[in-house]
N, C-alpha and C. Protein backbone atom coordinates (compact mmCIF):
# COMPACT_ATOMS: atom_id res chain seq x y z
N UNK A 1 12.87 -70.40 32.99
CA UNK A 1 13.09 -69.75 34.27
C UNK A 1 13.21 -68.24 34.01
N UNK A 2 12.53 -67.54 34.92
CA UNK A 2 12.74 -65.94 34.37
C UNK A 2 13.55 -65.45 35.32
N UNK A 3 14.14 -63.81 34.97
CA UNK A 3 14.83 -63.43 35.74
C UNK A 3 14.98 -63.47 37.03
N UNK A 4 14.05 -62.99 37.68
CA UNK A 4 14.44 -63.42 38.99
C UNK A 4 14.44 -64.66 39.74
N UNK A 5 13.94 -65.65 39.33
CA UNK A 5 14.25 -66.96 39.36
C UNK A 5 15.63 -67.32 39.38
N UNK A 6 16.09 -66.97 38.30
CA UNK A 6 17.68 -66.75 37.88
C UNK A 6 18.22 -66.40 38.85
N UNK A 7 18.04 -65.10 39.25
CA UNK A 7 19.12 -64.21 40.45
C UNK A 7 19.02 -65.04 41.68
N UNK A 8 17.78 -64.98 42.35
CA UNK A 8 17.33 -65.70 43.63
C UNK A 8 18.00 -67.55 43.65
N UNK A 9 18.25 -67.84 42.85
CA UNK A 9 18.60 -69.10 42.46
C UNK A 9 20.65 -69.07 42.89
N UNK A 10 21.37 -67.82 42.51
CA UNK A 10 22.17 -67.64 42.70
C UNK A 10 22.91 -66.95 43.72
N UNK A 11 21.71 -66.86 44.81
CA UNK A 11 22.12 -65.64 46.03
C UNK A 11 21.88 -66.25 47.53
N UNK A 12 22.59 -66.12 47.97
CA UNK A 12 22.74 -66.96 49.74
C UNK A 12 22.41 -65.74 50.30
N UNK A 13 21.29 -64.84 51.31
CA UNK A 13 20.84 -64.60 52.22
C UNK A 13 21.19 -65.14 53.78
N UNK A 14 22.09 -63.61 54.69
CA UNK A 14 22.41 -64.25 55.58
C UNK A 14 21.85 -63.09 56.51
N UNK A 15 20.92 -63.68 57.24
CA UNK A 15 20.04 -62.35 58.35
C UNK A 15 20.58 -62.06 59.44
N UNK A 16 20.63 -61.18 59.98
CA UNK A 16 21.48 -60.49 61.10
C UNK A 16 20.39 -60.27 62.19
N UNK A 17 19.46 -60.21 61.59
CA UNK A 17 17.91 -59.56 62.58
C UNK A 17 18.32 -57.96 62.80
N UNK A 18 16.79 -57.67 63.60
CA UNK A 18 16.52 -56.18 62.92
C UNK A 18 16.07 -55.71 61.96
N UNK A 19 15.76 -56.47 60.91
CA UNK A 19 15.47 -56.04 59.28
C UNK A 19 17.26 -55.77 58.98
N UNK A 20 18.08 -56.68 58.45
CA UNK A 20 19.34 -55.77 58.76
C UNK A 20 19.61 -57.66 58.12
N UNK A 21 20.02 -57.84 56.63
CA UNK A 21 20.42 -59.08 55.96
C UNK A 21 21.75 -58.62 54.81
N UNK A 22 22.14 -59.61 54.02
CA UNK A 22 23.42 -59.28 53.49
C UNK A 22 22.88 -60.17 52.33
N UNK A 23 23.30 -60.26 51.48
CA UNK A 23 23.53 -61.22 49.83
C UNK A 23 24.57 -61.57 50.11
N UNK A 24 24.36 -62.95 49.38
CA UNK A 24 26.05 -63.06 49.30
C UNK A 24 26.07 -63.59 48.50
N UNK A 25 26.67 -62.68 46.85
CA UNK A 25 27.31 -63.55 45.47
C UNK A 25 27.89 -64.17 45.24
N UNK A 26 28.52 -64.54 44.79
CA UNK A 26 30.20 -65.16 44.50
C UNK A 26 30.73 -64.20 43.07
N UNK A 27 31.91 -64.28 43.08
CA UNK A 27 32.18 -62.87 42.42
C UNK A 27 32.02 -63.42 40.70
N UNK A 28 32.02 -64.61 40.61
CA UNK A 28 31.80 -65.30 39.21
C UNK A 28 30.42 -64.44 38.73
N UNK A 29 29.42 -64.97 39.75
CA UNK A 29 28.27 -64.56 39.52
C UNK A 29 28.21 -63.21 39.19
N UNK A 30 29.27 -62.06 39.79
CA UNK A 30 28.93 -60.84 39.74
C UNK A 30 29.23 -60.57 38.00
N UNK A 31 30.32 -60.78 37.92
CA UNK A 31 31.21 -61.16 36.77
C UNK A 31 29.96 -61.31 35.96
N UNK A 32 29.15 -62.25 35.85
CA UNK A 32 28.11 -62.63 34.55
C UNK A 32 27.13 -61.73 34.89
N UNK A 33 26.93 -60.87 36.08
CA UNK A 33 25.30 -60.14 35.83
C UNK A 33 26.14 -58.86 35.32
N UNK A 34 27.28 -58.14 35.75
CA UNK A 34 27.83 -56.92 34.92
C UNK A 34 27.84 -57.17 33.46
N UNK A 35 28.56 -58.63 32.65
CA UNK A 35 28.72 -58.42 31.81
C UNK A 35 27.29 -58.96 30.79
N UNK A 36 26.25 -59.30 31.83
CA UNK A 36 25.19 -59.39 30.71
C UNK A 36 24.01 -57.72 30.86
N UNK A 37 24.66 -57.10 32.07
CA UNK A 37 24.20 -55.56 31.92
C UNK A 37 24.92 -54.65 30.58
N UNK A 38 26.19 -54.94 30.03
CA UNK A 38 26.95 -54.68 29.25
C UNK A 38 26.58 -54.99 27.81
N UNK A 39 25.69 -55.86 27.99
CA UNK A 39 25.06 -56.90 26.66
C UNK A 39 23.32 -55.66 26.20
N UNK A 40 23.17 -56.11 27.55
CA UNK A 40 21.83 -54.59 27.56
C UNK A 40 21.71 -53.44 27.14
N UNK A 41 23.14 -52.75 27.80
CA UNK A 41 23.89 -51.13 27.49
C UNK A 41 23.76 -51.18 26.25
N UNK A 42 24.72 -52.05 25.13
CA UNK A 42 25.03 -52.13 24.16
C UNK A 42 23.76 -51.86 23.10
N UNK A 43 22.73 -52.98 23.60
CA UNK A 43 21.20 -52.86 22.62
C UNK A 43 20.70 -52.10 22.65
N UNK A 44 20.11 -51.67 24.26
CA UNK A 44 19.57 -50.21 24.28
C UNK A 44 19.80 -49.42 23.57
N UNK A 45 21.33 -48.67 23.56
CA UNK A 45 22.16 -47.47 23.16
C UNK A 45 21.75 -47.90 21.40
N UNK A 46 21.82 -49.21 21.02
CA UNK A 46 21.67 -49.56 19.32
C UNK A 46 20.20 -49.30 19.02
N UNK A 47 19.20 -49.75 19.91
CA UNK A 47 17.96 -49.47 19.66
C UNK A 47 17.54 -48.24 19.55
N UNK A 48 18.43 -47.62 20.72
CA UNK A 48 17.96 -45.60 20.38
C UNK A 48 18.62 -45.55 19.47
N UNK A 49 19.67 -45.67 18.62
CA UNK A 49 20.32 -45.08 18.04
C UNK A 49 20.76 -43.77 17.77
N UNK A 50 21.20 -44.09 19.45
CA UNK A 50 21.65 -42.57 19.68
C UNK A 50 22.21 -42.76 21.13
N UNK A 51 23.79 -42.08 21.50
CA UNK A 51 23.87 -42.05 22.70
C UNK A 51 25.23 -42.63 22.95
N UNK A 52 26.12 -42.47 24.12
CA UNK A 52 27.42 -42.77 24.23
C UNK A 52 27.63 -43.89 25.29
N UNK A 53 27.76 -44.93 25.09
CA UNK A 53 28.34 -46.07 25.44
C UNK A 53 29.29 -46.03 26.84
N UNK A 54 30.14 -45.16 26.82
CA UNK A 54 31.20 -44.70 28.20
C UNK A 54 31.13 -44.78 28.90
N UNK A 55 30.35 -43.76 29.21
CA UNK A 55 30.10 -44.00 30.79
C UNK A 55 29.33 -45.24 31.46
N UNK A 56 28.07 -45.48 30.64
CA UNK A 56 27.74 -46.53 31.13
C UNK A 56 28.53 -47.95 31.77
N UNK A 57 29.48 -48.31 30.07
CA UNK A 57 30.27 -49.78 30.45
C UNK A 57 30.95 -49.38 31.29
N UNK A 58 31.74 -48.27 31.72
CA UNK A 58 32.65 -47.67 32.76
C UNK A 58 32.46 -48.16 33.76
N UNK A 59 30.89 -47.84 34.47
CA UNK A 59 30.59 -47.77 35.63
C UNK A 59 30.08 -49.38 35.63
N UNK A 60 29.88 -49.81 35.01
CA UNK A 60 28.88 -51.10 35.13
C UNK A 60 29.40 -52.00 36.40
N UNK A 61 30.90 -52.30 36.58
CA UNK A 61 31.66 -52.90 37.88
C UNK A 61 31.14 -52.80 38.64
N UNK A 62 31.04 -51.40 38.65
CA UNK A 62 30.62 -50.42 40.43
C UNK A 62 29.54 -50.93 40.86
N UNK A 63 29.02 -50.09 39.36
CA UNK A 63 27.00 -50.51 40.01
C UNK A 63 26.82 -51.93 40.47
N UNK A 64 27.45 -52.67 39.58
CA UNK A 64 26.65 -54.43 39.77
C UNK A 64 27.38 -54.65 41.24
N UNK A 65 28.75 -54.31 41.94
CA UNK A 65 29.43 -54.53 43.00
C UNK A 65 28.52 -53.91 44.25
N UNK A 66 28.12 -52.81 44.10
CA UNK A 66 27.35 -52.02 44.96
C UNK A 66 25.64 -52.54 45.11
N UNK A 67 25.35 -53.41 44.06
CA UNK A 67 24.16 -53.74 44.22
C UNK A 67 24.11 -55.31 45.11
């Protein structure tokens, strides 16, 4: 199953009409896509070998909450 298979598999869509819909996660779920963005951060930053870790894991909550 590939990624978005994955996500779409885990997301309830609730339409309002208008073009105007909502996601709806469950916060478990959010929980595993931040901390496998965290898993990413980590390789990336090892693959450049180069670069500061901080800010990224910092923000990672936000971003994945806001997305």
């Amino acid at each position: 199953m590939d990624l978005l298979q994955t996500i779409n598999s885990h997301l309830s869509c609730v339409w309002y009409g208008e073009g105007v819909f909502a996601m709806i996660i469950s916060n478990q779920e959010l929980e595993n896509m931040a901390n496998r963005c965290r898993i990413n951060i980590v390789k990336m930053i090892h693959a450049a070998k180069a670069g500061h870790p901080g800010g990224s894991l910092s923000a990672i909550d936000l971003i994945t909450g806001l997305y």
